[in-house]
PDB file of N, CA and C in Angstrom:
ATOM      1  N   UNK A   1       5.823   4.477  15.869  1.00  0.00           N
ATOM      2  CA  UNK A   1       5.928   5.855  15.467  1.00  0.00           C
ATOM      3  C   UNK A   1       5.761   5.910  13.952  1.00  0.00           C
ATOM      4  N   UNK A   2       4.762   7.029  13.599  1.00  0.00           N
ATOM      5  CA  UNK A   2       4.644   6.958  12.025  1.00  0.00           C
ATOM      6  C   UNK A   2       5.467   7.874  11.547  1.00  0.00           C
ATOM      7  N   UNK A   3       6.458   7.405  10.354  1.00  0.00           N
ATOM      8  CA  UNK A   3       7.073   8.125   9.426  1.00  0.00           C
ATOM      9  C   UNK A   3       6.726   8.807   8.714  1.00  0.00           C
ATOM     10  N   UNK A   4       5.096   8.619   8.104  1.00  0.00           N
ATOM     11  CA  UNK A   4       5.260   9.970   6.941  1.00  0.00           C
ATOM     12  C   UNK A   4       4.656  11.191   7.507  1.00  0.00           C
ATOM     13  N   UNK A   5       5.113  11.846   6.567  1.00  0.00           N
ATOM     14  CA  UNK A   5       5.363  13.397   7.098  1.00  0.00           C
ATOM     15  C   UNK A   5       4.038  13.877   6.155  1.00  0.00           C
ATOM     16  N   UNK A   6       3.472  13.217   5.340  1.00  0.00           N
ATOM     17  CA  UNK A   6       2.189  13.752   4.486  1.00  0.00           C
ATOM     18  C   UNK A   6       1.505  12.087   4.810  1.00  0.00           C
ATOM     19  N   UNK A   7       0.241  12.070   4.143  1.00  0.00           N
ATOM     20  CA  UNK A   7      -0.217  11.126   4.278  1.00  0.00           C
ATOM     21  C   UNK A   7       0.316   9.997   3.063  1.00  0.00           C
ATOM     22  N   UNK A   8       0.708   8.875   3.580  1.00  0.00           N
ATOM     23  CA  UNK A   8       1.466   8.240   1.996  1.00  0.00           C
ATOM     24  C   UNK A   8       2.915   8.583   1.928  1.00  0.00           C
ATOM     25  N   UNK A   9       3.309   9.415   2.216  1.00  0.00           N
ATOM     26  CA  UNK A   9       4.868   9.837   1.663  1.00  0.00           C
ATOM     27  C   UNK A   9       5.932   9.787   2.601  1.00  0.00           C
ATOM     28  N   UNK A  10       6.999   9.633   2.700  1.00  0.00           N
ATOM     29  CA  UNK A  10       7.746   9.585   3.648  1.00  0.00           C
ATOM     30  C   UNK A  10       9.519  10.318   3.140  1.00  0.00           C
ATOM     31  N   UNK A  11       9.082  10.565   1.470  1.00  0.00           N
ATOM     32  CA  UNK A  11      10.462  10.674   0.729  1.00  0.00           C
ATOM     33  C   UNK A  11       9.783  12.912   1.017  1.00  0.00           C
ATOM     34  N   UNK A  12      10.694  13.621   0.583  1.00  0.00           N
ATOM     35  CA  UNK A  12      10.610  15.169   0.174  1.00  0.00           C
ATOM     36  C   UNK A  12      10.181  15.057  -0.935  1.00  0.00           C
ATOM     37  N   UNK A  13       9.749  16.326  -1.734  1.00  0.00           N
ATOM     38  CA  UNK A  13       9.015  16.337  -2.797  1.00  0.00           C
ATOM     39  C   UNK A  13      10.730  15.858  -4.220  1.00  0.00           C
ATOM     40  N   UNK A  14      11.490  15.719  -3.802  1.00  0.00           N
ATOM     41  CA  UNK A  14      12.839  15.297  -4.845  1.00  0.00           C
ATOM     42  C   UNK A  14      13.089  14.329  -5.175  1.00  0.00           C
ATOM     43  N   UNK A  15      12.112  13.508  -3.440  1.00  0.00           N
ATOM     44  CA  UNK A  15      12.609  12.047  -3.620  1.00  0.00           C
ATOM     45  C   UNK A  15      14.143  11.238  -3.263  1.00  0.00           C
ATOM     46  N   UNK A  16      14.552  12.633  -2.546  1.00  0.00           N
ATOM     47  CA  UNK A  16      16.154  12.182  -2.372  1.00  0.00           C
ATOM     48  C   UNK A  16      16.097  12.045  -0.739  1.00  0.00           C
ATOM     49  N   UNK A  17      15.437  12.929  -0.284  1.00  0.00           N
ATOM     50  CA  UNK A  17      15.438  12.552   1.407  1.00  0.00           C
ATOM     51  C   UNK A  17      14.577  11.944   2.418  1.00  0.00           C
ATOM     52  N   UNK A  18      15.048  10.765   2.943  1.00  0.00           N
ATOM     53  CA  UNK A  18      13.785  11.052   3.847  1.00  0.00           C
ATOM     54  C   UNK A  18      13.109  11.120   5.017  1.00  0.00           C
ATOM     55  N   UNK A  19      12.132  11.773   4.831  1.00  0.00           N
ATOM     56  CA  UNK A  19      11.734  13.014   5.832  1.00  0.00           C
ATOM     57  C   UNK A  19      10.585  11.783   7.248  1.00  0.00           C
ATOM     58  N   UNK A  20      11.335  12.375   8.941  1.00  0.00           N
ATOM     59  CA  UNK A  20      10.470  11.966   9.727  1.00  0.00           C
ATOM     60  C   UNK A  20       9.632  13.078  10.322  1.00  0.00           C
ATOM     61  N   UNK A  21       8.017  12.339  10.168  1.00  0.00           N
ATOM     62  CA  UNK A  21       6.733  14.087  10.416  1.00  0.00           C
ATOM     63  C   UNK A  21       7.406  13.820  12.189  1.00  0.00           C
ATOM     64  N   UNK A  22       7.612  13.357  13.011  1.00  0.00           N
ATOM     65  CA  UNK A  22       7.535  13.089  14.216  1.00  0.00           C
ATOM     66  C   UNK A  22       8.664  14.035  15.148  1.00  0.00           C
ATOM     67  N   UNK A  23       9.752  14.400  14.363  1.00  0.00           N
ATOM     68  CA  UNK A  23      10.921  15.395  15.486  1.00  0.00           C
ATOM     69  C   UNK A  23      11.340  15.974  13.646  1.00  0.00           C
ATOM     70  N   UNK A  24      10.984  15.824  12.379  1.00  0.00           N
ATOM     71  CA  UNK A  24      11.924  17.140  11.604  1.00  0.00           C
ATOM     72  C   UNK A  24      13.215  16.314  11.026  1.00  0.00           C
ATOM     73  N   UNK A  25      13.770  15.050  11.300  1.00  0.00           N
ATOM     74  CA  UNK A  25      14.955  14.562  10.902  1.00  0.00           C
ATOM     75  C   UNK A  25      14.771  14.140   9.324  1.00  0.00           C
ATOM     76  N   UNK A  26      16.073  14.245   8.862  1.00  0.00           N
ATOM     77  CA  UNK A  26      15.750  14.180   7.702  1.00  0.00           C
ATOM     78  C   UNK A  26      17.242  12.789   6.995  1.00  0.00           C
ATOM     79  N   UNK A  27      16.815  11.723   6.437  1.00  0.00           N
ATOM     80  CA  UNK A  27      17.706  10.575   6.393  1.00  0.00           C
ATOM     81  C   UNK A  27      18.425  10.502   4.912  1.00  0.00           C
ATOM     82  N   UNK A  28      19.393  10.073   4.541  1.00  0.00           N
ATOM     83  CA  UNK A  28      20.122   9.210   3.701  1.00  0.00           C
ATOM     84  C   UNK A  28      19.272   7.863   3.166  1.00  0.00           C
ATOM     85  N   UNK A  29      18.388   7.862   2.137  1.00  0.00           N
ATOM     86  CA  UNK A  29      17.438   6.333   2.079  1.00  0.00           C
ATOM     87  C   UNK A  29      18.218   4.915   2.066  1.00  0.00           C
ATOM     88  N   UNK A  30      19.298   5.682   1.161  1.00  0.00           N
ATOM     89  CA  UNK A  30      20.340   4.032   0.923  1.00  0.00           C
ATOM     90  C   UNK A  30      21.102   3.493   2.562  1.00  0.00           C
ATOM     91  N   UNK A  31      21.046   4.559   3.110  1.00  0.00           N
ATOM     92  CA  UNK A  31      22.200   4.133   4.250  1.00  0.00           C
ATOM     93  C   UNK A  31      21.209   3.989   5.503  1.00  0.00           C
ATOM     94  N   UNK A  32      20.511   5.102   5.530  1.00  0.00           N
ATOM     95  CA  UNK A  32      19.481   5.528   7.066  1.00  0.00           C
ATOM     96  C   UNK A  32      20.228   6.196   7.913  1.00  0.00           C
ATOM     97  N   UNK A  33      21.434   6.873   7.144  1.00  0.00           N
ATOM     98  CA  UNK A  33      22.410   7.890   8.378  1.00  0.00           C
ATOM     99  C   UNK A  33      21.727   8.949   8.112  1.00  0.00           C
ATOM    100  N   UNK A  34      21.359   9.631   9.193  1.00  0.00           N
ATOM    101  CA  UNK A  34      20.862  11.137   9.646  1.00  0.00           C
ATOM    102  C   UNK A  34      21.542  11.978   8.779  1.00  0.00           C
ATOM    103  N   UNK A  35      21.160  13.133   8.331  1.00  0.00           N
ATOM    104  CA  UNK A  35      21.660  14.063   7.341  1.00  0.00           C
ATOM    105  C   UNK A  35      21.460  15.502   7.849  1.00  0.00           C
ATOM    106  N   UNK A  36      20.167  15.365   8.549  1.00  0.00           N
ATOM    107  CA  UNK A  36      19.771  16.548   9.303  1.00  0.00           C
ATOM    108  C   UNK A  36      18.606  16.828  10.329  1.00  0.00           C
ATOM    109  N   UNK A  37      18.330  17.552  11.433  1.00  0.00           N
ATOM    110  CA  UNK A  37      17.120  17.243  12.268  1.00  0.00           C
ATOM    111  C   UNK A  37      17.987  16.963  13.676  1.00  0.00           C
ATOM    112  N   UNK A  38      16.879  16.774  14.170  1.00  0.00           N
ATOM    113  CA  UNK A  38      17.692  16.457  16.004  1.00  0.00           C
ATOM    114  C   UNK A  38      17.731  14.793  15.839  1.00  0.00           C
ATOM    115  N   UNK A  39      17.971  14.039  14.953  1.00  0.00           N
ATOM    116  CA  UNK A  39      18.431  13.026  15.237  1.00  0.00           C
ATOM    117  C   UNK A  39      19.670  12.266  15.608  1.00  0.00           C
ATOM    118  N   UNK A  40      19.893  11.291  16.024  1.00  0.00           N
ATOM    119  CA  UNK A  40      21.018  10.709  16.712  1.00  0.00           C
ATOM    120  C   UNK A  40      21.580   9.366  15.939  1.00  0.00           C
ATOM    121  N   UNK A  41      22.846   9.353  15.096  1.00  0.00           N
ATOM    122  CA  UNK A  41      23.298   8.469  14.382  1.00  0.00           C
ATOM    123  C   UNK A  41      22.342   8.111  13.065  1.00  0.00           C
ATOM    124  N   UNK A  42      21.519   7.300  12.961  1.00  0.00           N
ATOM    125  CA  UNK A  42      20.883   6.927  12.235  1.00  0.00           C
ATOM    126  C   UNK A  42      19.891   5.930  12.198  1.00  0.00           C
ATOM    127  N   UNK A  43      19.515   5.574  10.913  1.00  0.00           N
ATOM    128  CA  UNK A  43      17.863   4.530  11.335  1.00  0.00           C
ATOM    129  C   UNK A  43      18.623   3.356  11.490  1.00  0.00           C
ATOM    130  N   UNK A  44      17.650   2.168  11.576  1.00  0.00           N
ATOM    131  CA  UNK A  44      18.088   0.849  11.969  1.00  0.00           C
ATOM    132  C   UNK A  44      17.469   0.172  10.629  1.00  0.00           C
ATOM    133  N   UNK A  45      18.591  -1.137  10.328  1.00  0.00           N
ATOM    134  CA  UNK A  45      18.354  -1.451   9.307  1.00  0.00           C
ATOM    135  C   UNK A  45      17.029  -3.048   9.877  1.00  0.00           C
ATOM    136  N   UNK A  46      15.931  -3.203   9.030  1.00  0.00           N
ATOM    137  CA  UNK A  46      14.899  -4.743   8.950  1.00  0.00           C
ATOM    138  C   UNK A  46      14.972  -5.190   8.065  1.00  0.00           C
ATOM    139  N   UNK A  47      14.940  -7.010   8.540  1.00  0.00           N
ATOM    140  CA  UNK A  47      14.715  -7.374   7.494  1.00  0.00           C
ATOM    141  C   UNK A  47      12.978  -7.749   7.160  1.00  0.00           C
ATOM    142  N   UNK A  48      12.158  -7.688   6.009  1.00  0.00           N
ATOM    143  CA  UNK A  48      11.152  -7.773   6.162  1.00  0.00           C
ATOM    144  C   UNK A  48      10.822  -8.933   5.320  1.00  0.00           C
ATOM    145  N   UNK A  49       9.566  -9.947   5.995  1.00  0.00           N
ATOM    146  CA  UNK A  49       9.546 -10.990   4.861  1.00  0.00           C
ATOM    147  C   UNK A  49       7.820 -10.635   4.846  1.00  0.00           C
ATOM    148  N   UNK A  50       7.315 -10.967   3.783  1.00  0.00           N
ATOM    149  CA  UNK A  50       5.908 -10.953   2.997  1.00  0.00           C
ATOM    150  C   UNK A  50       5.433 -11.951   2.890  1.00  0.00           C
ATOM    151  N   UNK A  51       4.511 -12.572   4.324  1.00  0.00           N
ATOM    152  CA  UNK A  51       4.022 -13.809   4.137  1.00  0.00           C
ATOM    153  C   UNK A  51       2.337 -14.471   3.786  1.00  0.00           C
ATOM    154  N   UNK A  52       1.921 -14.078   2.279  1.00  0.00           N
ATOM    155  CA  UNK A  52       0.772 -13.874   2.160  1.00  0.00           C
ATOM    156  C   UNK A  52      -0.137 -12.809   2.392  1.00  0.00           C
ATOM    157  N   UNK A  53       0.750 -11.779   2.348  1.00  0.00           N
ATOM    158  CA  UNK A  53       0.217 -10.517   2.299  1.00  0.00           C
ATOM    159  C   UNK A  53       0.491  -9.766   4.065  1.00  0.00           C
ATOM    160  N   UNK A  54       1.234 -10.723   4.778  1.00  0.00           N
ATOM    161  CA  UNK A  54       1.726 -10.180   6.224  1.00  0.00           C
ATOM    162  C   UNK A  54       2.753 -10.094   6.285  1.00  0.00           C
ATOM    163  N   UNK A  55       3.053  -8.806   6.509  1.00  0.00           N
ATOM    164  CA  UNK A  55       4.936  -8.495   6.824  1.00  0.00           C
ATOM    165  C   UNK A  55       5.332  -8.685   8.521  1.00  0.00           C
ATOM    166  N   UNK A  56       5.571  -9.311   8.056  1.00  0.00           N
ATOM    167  CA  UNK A  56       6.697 -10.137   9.546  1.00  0.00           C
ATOM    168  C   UNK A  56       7.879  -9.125   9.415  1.00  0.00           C
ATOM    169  N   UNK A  57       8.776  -8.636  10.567  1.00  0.00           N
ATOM    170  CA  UNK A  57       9.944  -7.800  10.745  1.00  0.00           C
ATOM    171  C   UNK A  57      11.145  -8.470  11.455  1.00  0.00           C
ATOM    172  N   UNK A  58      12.533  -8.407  10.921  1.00  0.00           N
ATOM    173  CA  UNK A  58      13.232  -8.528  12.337  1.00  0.00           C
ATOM    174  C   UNK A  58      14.411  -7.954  12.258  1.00  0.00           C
ATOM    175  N   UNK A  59      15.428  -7.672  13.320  1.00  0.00           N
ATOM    176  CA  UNK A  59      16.244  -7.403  13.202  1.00  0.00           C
ATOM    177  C   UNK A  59      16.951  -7.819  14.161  1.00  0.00           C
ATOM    178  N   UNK A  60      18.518  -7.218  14.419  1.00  0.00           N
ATOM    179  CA  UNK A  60      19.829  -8.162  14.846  1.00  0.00           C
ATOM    180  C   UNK A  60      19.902  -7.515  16.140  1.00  0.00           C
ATOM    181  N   UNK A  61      19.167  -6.208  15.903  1.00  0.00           N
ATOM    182  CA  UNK A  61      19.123  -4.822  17.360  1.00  0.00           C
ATOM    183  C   UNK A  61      18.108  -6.061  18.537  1.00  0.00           C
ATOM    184  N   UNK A  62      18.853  -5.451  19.732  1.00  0.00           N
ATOM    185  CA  UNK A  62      17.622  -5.758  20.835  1.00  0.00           C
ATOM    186  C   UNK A  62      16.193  -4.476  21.252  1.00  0.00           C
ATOM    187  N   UNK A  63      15.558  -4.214  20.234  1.00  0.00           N
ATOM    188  CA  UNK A  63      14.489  -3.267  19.954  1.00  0.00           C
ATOM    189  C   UNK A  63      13.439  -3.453  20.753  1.00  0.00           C
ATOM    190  N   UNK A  64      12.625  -2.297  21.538  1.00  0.00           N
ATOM    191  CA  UNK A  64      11.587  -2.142  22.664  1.00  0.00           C
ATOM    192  C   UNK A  64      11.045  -1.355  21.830  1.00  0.00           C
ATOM    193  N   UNK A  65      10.006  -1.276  22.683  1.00  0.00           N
ATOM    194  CA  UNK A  65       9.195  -0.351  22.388  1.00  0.00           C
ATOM    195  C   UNK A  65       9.579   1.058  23.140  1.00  0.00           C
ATOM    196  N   UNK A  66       8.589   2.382  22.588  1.00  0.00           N
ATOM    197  CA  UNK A  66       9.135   3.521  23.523  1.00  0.00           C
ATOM    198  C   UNK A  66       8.243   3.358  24.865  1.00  0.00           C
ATOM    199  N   UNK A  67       8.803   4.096  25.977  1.00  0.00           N
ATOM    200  CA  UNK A  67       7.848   4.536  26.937  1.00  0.00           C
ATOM    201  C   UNK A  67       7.438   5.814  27.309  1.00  0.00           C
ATOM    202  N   UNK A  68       6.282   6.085  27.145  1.00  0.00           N
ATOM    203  CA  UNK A  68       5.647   7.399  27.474  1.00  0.00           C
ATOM    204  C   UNK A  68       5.126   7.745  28.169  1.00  0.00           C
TER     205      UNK A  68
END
């Protein structure tokens, strides 16, 4: 699912929130707790490593994909 809500951007024009184009939710950057929007709790934290220019992801969640 893509996050930005413009092409490139993913923060509001303040830079303080940020914004998902996909349901309207709107996040806390430092934390990823929901602030506003139909979202539920908050984002999930990755860790990301940069291996020669490939970002590898992981995290501690047991994460799927969606089904549609």
């Amino acid at each position: 699912m893509e996050l930005d809500w413009q092409p490139n951007r993913v923060f509001d024009a303040t830079g303080q929130w940020l914004l998902c184009a996909s349901h309207g939710a709107a996040y806390l950057p430092d934390t990823g707790q929901c602030a506003g929007g139909p979202c539920k709790g908050g984002l999930v934290k990755i860790h990301l490593v940069d291996n020669g220019g490939v970002v590898y992801w992981q995290s501690a969640y047991n994460l799927k994909p969606l089904a549609f």
